[in-house]
Protein backbone atom coordinates (compact mmCIF):
# COMPACT_ATOMS: atom_id res chain seq x y z
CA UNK A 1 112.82 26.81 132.46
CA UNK A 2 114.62 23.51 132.30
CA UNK A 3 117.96 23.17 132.98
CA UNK A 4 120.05 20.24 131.70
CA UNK A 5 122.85 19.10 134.22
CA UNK A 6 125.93 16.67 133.25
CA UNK A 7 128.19 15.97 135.82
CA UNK A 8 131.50 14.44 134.87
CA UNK A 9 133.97 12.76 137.10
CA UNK A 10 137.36 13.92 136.15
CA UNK A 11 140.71 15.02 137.67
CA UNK A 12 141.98 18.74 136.69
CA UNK A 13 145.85 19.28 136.89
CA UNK A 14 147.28 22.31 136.69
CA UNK A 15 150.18 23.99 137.42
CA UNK A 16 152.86 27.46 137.12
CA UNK A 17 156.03 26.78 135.57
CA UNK A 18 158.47 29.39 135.76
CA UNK A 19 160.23 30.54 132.73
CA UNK A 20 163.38 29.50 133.21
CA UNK A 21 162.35 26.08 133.82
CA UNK A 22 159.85 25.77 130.91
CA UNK A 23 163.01 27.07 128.59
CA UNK A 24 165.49 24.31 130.02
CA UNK A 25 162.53 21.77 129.42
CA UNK A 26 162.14 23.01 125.58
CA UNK A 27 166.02 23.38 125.20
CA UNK A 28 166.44 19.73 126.02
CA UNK A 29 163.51 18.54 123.92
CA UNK A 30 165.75 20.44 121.25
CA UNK A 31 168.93 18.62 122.07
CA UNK A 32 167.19 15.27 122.75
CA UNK A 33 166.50 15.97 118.72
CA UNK A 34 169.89 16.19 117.70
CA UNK A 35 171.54 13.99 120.35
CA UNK A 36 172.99 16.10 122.61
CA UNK A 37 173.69 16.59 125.94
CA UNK A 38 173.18 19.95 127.50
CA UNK A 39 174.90 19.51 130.61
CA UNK A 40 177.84 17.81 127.95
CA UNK A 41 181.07 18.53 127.67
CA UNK A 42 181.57 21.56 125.09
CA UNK A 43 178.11 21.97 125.30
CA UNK A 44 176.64 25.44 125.85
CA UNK A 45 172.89 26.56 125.02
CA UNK A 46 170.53 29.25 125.41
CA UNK A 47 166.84 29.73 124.69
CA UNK A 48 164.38 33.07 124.72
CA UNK A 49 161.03 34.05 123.92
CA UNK A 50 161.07 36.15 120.68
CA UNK A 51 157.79 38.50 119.89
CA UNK A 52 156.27 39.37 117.07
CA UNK A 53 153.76 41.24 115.56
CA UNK A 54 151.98 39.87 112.44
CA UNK A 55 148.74 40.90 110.82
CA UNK A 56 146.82 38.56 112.75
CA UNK A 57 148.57 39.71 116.65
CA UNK A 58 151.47 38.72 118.58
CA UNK A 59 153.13 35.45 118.00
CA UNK A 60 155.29 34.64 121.01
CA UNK A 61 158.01 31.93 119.54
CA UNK A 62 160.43 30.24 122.02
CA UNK A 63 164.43 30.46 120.44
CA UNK A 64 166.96 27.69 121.40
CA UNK A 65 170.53 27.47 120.74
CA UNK A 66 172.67 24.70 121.18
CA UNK A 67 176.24 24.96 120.68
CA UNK A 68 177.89 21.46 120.77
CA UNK A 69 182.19 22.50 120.39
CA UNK A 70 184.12 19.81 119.53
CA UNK A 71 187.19 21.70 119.98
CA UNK A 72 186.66 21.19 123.81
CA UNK A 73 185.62 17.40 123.83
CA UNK A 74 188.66 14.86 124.79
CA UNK A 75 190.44 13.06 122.09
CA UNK A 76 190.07 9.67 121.88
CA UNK A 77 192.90 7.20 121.83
């Protein structure tokens, strides 16, 4: 039997990001979209994984909501 061998020199990261971090990471990817702030004034936000089930399995989608309110920002002038 002969055996082929290819060695490779490479660096493997890899890491566990808790939920609640990986959500605030997507959530500001989000806002970065639509220039907002999260941490801004008048600015609230959420984000959750939704499930579904579709004919080929489960989908897991991440939800994000940004809610900028003007109603709380300072008037100018």
């Amino acid at each position: 039997m002969k055996i082929n061998t290819d060695k490779q020199h490479r660096d493997v990261y890899a890491t566990t990001v808790d939920q609640d971090v990986a959500l605030r990471i997507i959530a500001e990817r989000v806002a970065e979209k639509v220039g907002v702030s999260l941490d801004g004034t008048g600015v609230t936000w959420r984000a959750w994984v939704s499930t579904r089930d579709t004919s080929t399995g489960i989908l897991h989608d991440i939800k994000v909501e940004i809610i900028d309110d003007h109603t709380l920002k300072p008037v100018a002038g």
